[in-house]
C-alpha atoms as a PDB file:
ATOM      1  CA  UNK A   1      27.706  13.655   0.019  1.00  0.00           C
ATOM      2  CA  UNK A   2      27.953  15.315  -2.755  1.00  0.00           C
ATOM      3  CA  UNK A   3      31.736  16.221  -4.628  1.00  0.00           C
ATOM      4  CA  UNK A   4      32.774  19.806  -5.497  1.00  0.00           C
ATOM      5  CA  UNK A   5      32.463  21.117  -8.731  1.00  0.00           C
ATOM      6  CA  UNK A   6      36.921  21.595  -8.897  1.00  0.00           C
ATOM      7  CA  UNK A   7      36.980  17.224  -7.905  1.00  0.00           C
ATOM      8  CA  UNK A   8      34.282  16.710 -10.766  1.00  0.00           C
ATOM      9  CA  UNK A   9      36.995  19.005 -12.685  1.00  0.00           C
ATOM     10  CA  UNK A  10      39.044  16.815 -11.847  1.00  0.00           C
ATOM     11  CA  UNK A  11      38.213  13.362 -12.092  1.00  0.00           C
ATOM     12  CA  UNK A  12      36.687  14.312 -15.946  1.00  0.00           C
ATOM     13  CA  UNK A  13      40.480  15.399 -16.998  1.00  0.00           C
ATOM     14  CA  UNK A  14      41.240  12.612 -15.577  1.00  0.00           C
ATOM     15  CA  UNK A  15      38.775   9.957 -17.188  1.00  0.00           C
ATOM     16  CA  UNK A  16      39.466  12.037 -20.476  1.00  0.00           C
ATOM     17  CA  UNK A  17      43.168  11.805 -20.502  1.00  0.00           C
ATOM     18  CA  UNK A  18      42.512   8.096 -19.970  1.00  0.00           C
ATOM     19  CA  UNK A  19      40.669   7.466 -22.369  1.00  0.00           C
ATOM     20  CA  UNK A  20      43.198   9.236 -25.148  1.00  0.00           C
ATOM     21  CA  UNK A  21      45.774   6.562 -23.757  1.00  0.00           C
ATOM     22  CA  UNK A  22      43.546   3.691 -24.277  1.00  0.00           C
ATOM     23  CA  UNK A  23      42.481   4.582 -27.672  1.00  0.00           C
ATOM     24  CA  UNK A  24      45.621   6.104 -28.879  1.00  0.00           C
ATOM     25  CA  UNK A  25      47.331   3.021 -28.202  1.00  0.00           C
ATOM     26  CA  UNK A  26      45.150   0.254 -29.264  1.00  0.00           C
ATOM     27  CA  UNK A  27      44.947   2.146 -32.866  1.00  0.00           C
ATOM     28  CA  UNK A  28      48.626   3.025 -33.339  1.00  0.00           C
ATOM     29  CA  UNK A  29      50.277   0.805 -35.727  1.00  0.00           C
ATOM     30  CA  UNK A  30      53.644  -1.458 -35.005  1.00  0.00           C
ATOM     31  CA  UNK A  31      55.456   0.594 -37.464  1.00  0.00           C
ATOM     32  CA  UNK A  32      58.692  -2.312 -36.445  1.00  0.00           C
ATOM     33  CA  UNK A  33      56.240  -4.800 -37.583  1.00  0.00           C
ATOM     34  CA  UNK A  34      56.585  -5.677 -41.658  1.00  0.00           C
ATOM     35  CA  UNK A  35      54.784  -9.203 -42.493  1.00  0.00           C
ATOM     36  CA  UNK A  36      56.591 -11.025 -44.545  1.00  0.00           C
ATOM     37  CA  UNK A  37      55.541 -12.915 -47.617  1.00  0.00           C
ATOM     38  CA  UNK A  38      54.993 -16.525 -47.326  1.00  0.00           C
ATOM     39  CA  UNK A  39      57.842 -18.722 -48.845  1.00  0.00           C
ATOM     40  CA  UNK A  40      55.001 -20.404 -50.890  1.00  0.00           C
ATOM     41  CA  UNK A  41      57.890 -23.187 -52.721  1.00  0.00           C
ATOM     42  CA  UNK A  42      57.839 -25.167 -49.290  1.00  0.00           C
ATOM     43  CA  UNK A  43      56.859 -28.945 -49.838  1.00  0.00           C
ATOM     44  CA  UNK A  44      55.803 -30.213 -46.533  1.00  0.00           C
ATOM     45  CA  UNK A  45      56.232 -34.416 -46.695  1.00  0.00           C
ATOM     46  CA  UNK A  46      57.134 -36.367 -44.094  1.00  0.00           C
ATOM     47  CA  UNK A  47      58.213 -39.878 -45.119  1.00  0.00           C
ATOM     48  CA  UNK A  48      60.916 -42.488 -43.994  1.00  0.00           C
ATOM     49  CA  UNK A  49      63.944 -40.617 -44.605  1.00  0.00           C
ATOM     50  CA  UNK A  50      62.676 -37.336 -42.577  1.00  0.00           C
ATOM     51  CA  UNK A  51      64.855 -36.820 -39.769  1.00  0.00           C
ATOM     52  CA  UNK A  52      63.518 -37.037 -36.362  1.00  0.00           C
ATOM     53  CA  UNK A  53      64.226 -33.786 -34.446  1.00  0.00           C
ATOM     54  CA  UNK A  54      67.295 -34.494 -31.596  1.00  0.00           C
ATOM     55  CA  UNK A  55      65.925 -31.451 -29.726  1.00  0.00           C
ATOM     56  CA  UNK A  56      63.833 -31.603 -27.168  1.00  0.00           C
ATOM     57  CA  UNK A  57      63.119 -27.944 -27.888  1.00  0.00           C
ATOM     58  CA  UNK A  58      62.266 -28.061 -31.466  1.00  0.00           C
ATOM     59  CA  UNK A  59      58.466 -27.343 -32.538  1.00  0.00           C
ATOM     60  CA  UNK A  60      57.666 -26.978 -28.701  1.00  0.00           C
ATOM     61  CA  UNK A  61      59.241 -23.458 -28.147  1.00  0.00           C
ATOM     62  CA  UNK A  62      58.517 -20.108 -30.240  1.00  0.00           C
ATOM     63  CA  UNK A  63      62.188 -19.859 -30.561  1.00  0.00           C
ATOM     64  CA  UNK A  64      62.290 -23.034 -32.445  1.00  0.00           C
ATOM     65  CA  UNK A  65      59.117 -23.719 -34.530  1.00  0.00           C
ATOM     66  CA  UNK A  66      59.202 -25.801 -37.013  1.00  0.00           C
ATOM     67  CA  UNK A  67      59.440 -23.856 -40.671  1.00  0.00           C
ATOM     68  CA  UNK A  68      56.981 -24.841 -43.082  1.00  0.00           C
ATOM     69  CA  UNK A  69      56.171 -22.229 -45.065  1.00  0.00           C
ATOM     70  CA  UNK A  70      52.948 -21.724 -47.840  1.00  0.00           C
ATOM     71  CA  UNK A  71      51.024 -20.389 -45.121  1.00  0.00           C
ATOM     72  CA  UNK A  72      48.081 -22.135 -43.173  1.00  0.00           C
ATOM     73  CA  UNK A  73      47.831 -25.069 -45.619  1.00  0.00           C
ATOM     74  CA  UNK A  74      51.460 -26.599 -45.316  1.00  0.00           C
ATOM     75  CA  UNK A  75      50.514 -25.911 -40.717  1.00  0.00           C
ATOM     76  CA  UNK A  76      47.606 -28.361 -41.683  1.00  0.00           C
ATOM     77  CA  UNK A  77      49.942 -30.816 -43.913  1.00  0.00           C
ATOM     78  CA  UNK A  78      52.609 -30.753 -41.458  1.00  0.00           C
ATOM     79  CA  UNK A  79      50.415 -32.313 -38.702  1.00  0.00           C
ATOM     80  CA  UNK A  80      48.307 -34.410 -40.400  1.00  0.00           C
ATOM     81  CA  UNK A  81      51.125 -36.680 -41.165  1.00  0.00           C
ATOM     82  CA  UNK A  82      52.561 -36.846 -37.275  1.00  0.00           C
ATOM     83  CA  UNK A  83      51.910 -39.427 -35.287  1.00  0.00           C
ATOM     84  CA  UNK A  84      52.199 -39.455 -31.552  1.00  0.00           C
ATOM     85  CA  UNK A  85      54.204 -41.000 -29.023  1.00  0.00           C
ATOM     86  CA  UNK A  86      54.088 -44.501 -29.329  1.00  0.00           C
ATOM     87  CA  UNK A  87      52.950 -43.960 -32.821  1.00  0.00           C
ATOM     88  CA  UNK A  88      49.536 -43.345 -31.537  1.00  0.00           C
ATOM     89  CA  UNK A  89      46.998 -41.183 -33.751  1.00  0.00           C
ATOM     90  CA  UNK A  90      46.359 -37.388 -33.839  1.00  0.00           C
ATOM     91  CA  UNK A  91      42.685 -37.094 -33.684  1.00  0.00           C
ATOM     92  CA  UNK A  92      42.698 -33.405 -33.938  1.00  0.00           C
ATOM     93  CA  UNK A  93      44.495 -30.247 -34.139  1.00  0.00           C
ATOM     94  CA  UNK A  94      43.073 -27.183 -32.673  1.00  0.00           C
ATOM     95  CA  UNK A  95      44.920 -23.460 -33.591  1.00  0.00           C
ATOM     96  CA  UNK A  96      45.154 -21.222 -29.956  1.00  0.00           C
ATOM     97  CA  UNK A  97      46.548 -18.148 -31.794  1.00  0.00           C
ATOM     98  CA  UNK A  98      49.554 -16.794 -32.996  1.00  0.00           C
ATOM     99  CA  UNK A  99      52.616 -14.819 -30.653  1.00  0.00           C
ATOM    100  CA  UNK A 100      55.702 -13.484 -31.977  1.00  0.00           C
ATOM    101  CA  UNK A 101      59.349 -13.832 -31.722  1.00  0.00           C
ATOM    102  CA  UNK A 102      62.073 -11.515 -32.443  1.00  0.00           C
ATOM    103  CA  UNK A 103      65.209 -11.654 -34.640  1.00  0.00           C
ATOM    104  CA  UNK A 104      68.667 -10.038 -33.107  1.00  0.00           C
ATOM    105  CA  UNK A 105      68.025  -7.659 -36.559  1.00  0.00           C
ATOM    106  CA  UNK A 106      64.937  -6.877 -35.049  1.00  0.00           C
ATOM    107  CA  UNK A 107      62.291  -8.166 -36.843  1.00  0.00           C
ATOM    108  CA  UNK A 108      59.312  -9.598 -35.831  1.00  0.00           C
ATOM    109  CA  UNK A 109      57.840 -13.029 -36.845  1.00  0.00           C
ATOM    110  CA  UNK A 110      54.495 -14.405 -36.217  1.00  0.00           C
ATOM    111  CA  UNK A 111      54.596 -17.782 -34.766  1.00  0.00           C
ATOM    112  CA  UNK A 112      51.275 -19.889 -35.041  1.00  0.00           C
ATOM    113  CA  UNK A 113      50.269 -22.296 -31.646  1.00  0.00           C
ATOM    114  CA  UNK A 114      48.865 -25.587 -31.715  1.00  0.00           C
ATOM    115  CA  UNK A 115      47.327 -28.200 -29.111  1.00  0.00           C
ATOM    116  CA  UNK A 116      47.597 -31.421 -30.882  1.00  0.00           C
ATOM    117  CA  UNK A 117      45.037 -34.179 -29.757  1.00  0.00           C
ATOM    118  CA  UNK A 118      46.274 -37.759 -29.230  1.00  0.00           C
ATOM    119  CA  UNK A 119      43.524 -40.239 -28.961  1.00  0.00           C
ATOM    120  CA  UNK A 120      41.465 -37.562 -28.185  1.00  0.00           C
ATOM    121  CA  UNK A 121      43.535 -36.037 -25.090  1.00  0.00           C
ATOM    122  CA  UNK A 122      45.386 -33.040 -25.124  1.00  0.00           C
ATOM    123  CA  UNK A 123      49.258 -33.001 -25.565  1.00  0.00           C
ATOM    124  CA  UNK A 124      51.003 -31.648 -22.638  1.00  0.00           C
ATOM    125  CA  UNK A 125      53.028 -29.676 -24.895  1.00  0.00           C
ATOM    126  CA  UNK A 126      52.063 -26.982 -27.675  1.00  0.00           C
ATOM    127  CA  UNK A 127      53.192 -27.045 -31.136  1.00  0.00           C
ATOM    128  CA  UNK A 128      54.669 -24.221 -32.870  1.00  0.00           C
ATOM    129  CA  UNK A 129      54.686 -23.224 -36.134  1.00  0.00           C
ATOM    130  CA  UNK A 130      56.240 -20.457 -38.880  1.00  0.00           C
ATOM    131  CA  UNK A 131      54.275 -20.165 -42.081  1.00  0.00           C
ATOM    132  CA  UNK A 132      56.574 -17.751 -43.562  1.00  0.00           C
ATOM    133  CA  UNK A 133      59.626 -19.479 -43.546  1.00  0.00           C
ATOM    134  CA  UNK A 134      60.741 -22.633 -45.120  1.00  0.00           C
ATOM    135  CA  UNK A 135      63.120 -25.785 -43.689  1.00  0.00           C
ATOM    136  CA  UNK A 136      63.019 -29.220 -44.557  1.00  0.00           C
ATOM    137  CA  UNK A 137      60.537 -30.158 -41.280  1.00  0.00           C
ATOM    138  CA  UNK A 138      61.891 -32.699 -38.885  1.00  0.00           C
ATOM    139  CA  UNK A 139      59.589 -34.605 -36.835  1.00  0.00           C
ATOM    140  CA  UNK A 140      59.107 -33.617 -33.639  1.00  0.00           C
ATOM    141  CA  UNK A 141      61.095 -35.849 -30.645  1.00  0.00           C
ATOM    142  CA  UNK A 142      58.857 -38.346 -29.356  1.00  0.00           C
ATOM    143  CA  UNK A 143      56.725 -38.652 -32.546  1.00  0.00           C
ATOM    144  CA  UNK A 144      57.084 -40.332 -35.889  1.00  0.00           C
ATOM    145  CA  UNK A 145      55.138 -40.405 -39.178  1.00  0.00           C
ATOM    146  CA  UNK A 146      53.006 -41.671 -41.707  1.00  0.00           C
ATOM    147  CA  UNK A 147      52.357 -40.995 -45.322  1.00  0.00           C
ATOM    148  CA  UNK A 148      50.651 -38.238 -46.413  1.00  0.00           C
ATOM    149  CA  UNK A 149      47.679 -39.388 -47.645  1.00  0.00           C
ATOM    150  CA  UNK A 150      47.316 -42.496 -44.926  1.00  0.00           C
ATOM    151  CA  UNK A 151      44.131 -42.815 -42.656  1.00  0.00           C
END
């Protein structure tokens, strides 16, 4: 059956005004969105007087990643000094993305996510990190650490 010429009418407005949503949107900036330089005097180094996190929370939440500022690099330094539970190894690290969190001021920060490997398995938990900002790390509960440049 064929559809009258005012339904094709119609249905085109329809598609068109559709499509002007979809594009409009995905190309319209955040304009509450500033990045924010990386804090690039962070030293990330774990050793025997680093403080072991309390918090169950802390580095598994977006609310409470762990600050290590200089960008990607110090992300990379941070976990290759962990250990796992039991002080077992971290075979790998693999980066799922990034999400966001937002300050009461509101600001957003980018928040980078992490499965972290233990003898080749999958932590049940995800690690989160900030680039941008700068703490002295703590090690996450449930893991401890080894020097930085230890195999």
């Amino acid at each position: 059956m064929f559809l009258s010429s005012k339904r094709l009418l119609i249905n085109g407005i329809f598609f068109m005004i559709l499509c002007s949503m979809i594009i409009g949107c995905s190309s319209s900036p955040r304009s509450h969105y500033m990045p924010r330089p990386i804090d690039e005097s962070c030293v990330v180094i774990l050793d025997a007087s680093t403080e072991i996190s309390k918090d169950p929370t802390y580095g598994f939440t977006v609310d409470n990643a762990v600050r290590v500022g200089g960008g990607p690099e110090n992300e990379y330094i941070y976990l290759s000094q962990l250990l796992g539970p039991n002080g077992k190894s971290i075979t790998g690290v693999d980066r799922q993305g990034s999400t966001s969190t937002t300050y009461t001021d509101g600001r957003i920060l980018m928040i980078d996510i992490y499965t972290v490997f233990i003898e080749n398995k999958p932590y049940e938990k995800k690690v989160y990190i900030d680039m941008y900002n700068c703490e002295s790390p703590k090690i996450l509960k449930g893991f401890s650490s080894r020097p930085l440049n230890a195999k």
